[in-house]
PDB file of N, CA and C in Angstrom:
ATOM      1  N   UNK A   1     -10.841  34.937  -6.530  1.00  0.00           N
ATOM      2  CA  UNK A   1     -10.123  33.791  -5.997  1.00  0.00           C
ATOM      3  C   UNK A   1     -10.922  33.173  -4.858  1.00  0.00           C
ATOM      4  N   UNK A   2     -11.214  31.801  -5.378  1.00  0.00           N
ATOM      5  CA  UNK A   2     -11.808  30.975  -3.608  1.00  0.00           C
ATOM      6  C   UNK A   2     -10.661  31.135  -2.636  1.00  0.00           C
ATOM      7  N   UNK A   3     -11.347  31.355  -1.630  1.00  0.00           N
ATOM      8  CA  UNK A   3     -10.379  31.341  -0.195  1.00  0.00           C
ATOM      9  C   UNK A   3     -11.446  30.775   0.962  1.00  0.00           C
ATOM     10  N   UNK A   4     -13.170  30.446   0.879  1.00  0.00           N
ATOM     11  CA  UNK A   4     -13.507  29.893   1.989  1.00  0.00           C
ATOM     12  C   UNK A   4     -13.293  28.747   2.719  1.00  0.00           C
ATOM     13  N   UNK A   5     -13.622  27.823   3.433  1.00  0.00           N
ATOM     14  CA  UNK A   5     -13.403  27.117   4.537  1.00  0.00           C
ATOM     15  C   UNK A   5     -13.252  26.032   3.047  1.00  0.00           C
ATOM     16  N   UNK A   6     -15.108  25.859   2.577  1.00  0.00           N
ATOM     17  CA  UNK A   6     -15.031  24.856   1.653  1.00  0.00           C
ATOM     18  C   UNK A   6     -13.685  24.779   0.842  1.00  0.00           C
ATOM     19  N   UNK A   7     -13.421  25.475   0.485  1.00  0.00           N
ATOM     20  CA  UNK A   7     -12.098  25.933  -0.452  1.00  0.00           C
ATOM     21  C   UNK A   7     -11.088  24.864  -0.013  1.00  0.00           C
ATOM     22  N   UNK A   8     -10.729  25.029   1.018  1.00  0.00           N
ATOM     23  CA  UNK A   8      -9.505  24.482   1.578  1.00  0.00           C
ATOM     24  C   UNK A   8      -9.558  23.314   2.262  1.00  0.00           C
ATOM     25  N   UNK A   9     -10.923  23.114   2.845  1.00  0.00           N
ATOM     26  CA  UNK A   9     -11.272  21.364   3.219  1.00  0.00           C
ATOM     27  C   UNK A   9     -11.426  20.265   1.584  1.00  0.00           C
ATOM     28  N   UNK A  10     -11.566  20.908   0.708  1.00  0.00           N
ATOM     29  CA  UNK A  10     -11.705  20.462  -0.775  1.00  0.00           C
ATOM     30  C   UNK A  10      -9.804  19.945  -0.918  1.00  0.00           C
ATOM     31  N   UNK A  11      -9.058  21.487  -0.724  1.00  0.00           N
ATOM     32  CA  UNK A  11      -7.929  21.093  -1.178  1.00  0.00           C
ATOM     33  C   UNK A  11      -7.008  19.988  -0.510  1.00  0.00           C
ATOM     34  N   UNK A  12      -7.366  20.182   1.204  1.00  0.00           N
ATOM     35  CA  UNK A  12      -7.192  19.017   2.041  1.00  0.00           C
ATOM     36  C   UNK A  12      -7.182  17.843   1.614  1.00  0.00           C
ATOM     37  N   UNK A  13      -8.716  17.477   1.273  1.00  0.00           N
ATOM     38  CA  UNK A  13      -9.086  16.605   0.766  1.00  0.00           C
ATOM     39  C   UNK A  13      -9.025  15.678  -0.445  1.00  0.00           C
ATOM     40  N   UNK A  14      -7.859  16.415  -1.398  1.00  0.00           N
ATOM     41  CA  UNK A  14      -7.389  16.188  -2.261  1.00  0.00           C
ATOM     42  C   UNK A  14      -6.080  16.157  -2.424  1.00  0.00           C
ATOM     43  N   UNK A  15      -5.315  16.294  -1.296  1.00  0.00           N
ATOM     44  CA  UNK A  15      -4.008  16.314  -0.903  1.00  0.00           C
ATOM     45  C   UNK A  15      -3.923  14.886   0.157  1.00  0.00           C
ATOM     46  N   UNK A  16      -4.844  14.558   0.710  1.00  0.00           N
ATOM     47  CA  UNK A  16      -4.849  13.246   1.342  1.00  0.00           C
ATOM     48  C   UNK A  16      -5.202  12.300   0.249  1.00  0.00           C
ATOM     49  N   UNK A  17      -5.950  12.483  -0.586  1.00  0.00           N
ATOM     50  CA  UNK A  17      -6.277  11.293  -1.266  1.00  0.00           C
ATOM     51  C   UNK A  17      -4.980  10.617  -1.983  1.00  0.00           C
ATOM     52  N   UNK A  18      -4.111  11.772  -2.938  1.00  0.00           N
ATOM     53  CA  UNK A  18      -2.924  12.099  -3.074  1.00  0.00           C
ATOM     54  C   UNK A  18      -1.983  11.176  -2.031  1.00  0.00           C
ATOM     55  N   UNK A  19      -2.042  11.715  -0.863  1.00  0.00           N
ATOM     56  CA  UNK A  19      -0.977  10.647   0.253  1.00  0.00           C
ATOM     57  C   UNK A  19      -1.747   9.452   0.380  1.00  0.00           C
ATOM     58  N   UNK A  20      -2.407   9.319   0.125  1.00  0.00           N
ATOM     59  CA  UNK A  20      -3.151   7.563   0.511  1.00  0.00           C
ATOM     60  C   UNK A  20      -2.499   6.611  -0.825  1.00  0.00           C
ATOM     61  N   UNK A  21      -2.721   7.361  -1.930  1.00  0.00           N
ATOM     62  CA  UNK A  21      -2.379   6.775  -3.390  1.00  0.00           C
ATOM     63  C   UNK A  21      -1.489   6.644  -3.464  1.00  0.00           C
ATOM     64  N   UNK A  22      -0.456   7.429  -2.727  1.00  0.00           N
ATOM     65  CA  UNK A  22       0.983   7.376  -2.880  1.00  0.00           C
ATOM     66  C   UNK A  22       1.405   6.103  -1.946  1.00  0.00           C
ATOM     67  N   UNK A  23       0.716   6.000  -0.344  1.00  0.00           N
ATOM     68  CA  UNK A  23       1.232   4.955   0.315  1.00  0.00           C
ATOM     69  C   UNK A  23       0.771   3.810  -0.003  1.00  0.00           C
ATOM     70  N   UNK A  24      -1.046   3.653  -0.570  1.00  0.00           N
ATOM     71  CA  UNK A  24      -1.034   1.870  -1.529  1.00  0.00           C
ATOM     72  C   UNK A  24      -0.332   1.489  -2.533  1.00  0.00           C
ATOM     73  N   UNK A  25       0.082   2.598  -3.357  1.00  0.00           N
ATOM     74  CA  UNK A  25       0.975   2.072  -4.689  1.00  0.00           C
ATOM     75  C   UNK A  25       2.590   1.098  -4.361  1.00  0.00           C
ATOM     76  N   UNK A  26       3.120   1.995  -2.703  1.00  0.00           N
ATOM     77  CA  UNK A  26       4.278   0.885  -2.108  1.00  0.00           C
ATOM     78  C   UNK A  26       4.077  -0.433  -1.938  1.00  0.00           C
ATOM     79  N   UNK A  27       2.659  -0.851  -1.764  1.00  0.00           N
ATOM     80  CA  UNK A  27       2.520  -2.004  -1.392  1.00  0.00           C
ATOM     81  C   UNK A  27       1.867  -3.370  -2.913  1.00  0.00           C
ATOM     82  N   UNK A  28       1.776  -2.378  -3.822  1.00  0.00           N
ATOM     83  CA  UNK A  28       1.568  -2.735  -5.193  1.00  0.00           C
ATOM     84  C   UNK A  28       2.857  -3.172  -5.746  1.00  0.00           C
ATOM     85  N   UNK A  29       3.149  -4.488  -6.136  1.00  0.00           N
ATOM     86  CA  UNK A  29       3.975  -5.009  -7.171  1.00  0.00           C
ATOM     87  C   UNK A  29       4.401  -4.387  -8.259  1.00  0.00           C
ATOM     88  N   UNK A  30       4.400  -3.269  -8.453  1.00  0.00           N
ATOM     89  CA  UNK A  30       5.473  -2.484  -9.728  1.00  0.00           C
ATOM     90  C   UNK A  30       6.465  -2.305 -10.046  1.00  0.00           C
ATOM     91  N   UNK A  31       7.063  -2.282 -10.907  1.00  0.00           N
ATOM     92  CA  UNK A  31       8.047  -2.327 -11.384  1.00  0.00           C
ATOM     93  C   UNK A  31       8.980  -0.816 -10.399  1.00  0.00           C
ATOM     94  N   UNK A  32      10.257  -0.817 -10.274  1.00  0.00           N
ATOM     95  CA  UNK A  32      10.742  -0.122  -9.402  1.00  0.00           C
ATOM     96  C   UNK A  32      10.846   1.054 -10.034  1.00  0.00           C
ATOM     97  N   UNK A  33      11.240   1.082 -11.053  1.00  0.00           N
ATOM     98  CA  UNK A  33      11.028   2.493 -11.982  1.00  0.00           C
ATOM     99  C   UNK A  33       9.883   3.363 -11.938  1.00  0.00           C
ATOM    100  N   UNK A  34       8.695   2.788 -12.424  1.00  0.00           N
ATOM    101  CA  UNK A  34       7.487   3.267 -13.049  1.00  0.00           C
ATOM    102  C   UNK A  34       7.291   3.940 -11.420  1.00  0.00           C
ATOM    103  N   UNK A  35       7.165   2.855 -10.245  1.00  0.00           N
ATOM    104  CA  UNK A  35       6.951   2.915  -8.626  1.00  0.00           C
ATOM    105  C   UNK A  35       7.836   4.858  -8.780  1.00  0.00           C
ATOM    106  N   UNK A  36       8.952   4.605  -8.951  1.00  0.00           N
ATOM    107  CA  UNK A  36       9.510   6.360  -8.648  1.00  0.00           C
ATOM    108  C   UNK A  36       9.209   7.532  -9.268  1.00  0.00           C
ATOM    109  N   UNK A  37       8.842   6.787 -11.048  1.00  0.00           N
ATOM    110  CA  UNK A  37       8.343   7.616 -11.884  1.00  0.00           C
ATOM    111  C   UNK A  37       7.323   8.485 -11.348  1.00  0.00           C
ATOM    112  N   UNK A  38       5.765   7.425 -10.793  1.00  0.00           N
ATOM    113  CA  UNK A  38       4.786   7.754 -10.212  1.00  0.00           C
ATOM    114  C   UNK A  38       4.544   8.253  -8.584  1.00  0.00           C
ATOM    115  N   UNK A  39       6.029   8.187  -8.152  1.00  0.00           N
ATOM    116  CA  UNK A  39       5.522   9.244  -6.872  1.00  0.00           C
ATOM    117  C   UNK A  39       6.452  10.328  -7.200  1.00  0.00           C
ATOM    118  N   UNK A  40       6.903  10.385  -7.683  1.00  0.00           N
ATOM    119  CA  UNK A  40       7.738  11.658  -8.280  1.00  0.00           C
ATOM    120  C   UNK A  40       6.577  12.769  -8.642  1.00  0.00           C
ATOM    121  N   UNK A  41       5.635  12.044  -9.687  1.00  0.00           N
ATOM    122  CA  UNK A  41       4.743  13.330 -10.444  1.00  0.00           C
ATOM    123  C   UNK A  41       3.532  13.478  -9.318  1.00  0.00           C
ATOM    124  N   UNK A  42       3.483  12.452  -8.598  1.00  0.00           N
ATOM    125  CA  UNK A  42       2.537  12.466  -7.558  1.00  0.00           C
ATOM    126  C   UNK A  42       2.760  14.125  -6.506  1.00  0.00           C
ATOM    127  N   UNK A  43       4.043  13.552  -6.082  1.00  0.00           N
ATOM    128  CA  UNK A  43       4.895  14.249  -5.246  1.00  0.00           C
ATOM    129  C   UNK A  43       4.798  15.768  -5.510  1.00  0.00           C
ATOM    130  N   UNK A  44       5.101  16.398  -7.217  1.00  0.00           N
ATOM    131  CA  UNK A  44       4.717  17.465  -7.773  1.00  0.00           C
ATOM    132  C   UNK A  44       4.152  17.946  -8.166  1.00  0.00           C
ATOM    133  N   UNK A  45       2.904  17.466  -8.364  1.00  0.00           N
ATOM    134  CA  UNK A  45       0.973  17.501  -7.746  1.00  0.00           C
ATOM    135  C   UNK A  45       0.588  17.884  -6.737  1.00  0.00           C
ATOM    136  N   UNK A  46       1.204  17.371  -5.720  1.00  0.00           N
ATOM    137  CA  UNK A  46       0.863  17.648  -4.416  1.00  0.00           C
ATOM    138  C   UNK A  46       1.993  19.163  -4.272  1.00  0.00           C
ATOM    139  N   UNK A  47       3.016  19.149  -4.532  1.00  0.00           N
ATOM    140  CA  UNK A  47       3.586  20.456  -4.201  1.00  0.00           C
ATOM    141  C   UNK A  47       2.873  22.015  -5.417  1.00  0.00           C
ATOM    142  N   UNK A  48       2.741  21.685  -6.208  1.00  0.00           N
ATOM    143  CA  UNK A  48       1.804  22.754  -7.430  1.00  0.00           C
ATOM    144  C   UNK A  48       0.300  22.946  -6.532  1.00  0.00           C
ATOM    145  N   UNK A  49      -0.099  21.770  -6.124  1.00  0.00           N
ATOM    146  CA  UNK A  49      -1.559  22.511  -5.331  1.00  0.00           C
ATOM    147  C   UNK A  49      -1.020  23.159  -4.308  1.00  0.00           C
ATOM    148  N   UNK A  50      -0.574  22.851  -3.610  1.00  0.00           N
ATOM    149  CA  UNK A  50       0.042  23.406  -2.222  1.00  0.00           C
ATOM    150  C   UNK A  50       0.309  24.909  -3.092  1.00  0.00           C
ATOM    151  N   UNK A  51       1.441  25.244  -3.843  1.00  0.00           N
ATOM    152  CA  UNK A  51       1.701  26.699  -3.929  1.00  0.00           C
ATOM    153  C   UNK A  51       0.563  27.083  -4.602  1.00  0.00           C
ATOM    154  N   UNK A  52      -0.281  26.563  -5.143  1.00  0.00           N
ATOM    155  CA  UNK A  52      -1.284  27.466  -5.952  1.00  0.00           C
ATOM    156  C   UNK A  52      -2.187  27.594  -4.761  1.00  0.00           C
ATOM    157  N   UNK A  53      -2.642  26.787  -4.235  1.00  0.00           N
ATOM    158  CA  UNK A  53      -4.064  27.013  -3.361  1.00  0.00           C
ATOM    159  C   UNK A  53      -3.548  27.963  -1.755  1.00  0.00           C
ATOM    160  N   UNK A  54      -2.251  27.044  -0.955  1.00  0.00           N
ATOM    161  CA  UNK A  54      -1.896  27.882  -0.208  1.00  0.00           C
ATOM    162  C   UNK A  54      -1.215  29.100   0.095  1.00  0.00           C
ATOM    163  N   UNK A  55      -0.241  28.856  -0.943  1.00  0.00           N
ATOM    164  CA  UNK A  55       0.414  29.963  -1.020  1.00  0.00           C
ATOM    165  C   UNK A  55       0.152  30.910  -2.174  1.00  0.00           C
ATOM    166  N   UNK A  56      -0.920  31.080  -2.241  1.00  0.00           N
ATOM    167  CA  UNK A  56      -2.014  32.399  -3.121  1.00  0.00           C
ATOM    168  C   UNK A  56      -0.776  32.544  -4.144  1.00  0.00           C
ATOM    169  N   UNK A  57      -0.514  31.286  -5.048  1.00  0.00           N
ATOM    170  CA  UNK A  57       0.346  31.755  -6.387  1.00  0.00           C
ATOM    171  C   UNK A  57      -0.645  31.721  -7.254  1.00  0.00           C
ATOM    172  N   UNK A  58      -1.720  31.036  -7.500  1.00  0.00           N
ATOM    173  CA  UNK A  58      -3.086  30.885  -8.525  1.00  0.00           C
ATOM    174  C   UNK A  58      -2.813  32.639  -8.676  1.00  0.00           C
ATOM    175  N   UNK A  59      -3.082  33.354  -8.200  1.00  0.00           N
ATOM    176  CA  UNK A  59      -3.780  34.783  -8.578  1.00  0.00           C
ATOM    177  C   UNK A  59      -2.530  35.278  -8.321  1.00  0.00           C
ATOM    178  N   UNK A  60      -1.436  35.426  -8.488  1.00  0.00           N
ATOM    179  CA  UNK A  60      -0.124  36.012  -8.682  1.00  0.00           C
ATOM    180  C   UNK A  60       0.004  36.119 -10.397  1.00  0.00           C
ATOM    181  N   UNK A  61       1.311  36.843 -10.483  1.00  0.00           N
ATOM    182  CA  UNK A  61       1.337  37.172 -11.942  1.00  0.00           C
ATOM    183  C   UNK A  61       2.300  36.059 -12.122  1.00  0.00           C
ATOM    184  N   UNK A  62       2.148  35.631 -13.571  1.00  0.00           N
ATOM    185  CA  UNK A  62       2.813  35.139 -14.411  1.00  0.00           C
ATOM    186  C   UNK A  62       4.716  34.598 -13.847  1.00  0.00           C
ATOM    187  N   UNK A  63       5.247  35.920 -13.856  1.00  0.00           N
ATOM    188  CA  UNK A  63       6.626  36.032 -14.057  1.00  0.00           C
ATOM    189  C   UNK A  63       6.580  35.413 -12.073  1.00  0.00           C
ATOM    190  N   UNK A  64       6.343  35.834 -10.883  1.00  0.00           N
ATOM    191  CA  UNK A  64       6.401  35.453  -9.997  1.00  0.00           C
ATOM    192  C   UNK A  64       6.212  34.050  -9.507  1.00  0.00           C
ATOM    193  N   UNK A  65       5.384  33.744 -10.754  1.00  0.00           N
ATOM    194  CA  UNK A  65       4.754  32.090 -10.221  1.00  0.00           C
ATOM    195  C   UNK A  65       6.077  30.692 -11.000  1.00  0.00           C
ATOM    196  N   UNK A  66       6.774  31.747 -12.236  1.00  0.00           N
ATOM    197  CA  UNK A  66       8.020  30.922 -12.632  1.00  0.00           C
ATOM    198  C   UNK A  66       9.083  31.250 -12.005  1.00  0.00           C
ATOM    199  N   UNK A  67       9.113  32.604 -11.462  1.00  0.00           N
ATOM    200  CA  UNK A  67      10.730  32.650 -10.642  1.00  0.00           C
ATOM    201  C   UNK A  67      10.577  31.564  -8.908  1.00  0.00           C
ATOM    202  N   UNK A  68       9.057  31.139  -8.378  1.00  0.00           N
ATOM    203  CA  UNK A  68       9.482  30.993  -7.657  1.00  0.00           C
ATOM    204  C   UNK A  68       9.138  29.022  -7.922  1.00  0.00           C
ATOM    205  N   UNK A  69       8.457  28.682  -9.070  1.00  0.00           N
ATOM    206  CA  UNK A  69       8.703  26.927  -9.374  1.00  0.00           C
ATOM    207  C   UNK A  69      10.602  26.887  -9.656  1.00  0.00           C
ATOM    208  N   UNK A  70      10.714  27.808 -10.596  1.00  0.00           N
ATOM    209  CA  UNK A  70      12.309  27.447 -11.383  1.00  0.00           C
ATOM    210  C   UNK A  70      13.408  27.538 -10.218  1.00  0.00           C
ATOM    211  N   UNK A  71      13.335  28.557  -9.111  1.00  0.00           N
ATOM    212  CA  UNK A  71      14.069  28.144  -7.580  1.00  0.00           C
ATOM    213  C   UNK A  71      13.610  27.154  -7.496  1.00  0.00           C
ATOM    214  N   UNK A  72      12.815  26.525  -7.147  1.00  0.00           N
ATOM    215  CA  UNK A  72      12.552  25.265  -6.396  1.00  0.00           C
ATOM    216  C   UNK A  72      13.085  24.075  -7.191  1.00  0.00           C
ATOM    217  N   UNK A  73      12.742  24.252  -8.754  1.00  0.00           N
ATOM    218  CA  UNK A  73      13.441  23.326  -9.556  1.00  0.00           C
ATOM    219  C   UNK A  73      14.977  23.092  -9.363  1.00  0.00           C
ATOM    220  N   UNK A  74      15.757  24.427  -9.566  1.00  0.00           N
ATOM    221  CA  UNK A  74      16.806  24.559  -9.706  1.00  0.00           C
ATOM    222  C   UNK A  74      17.711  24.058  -8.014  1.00  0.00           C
ATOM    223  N   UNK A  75      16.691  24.603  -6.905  1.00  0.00           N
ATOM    224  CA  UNK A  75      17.475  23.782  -5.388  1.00  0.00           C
ATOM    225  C   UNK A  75      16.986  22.868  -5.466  1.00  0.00           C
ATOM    226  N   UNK A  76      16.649  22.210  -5.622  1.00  0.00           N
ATOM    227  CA  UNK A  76      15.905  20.589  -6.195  1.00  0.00           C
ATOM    228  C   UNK A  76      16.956  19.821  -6.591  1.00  0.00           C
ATOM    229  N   UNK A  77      17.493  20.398  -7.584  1.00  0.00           N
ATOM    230  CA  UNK A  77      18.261  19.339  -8.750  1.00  0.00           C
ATOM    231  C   UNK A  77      19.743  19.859  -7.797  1.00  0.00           C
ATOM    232  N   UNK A  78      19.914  20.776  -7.508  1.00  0.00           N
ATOM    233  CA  UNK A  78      21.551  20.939  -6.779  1.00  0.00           C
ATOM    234  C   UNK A  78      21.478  20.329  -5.691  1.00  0.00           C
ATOM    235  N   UNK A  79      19.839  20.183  -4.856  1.00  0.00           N
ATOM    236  CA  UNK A  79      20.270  18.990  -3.842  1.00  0.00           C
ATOM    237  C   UNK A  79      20.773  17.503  -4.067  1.00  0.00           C
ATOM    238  N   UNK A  80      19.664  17.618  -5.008  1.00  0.00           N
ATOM    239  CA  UNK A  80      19.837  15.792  -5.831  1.00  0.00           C
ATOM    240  C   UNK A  80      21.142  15.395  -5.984  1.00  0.00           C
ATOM    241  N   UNK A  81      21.404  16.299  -6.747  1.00  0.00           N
ATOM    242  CA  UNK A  81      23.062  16.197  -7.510  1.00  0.00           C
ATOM    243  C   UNK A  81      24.126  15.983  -6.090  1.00  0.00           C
ATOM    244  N   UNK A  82      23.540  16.827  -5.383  1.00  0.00           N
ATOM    245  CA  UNK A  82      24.784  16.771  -3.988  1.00  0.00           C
ATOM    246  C   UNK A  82      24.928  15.221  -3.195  1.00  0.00           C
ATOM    247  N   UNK A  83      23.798  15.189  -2.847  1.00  0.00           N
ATOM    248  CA  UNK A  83      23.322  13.861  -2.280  1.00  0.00           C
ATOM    249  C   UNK A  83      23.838  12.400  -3.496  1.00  0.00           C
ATOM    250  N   UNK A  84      23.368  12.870  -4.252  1.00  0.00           N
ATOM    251  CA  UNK A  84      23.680  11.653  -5.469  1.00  0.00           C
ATOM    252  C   UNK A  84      25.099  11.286  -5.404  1.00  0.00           C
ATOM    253  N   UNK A  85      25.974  12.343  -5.617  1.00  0.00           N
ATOM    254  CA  UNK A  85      27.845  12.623  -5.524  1.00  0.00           C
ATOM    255  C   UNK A  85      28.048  11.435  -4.487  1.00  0.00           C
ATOM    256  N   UNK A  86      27.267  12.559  -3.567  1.00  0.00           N
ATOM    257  CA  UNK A  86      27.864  11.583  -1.820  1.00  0.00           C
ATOM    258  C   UNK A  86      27.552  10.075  -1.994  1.00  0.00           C
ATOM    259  N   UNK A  87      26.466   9.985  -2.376  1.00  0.00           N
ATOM    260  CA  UNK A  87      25.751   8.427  -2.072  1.00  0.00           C
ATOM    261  C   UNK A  87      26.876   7.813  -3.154  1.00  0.00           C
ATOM    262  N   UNK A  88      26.999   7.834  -4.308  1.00  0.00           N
ATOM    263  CA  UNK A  88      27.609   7.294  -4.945  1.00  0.00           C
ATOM    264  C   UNK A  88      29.176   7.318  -4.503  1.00  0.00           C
ATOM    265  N   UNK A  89      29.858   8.058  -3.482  1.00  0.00           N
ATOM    266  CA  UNK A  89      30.754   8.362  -3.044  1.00  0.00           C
ATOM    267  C   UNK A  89      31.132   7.117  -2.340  1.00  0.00           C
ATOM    268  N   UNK A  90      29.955   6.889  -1.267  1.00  0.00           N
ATOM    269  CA  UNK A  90      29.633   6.096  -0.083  1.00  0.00           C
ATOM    270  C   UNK A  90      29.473   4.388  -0.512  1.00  0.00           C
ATOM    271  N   UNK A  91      29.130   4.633  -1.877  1.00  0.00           N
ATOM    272  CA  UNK A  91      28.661   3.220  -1.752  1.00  0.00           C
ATOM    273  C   UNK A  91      29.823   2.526  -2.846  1.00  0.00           C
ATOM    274  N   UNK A  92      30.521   3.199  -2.964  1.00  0.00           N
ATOM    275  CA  UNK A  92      31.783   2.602  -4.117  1.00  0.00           C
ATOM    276  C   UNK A  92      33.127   2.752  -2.662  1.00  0.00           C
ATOM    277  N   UNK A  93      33.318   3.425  -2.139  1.00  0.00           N
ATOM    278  CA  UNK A  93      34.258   3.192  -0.744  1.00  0.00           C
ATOM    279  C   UNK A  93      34.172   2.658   0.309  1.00  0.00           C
ATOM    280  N   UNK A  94      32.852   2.131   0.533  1.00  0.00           N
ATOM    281  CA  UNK A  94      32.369   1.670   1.718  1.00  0.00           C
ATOM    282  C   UNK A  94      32.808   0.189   1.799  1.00  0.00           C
ATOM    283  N   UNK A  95      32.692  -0.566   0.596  1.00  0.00           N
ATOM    284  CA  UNK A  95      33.324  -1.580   0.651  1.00  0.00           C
ATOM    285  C   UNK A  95      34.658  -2.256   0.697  1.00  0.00           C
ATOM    286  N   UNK A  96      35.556  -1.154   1.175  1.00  0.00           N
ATOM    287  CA  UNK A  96      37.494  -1.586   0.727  1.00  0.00           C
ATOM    288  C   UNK A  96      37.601  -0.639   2.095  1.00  0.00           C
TER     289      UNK A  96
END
């Protein structure tokens, strides 16, 4: 497994390019969809390098590297869902 300096100024460096792409594409005329579509997968690019490179999941086994994406999936979507409830809560009562 790489772990030197280069190693991680590489992954840096590819995690900024990542946030730069993500903040010109706001200022790009796209369609509002495709715009969420594409920082969405952006977004989970940048979080898959992060656990593989920082948090030494690359060289973990198999079964550890899905129990700990499918948590993250799974509090992911129960946040969404929570927040979503509310917002949609908020924005159908807010007006009466």
């Amino acid at each position: 497994m790489k772990t030197g300096a280069k190693f991680y100024f590489s992954t840096w460096g590819i995690l900024l390019a990542l946030t730069v792409l993500m903040l010109v594409t706001e200022y790009l005329s796209l369609p509002r969809g495709f715009l969420l579509v594409l920082l969405a997968m952006a977004m989970l690019t940048k979080a898959s390098i992060i656990g593989l490179n920082f948090m030494h999941l690359r060289s973990e086994k198999q079964i550890l590297i899905w129990t700990v994406a499918l948590g993250i999936l799974i509090t992911g979507a129960i946040l969404f869902t929570l927040i979503a409830v509310d917002g949609n809560y908020i924005l159908h009562h807010s007006a009466q």
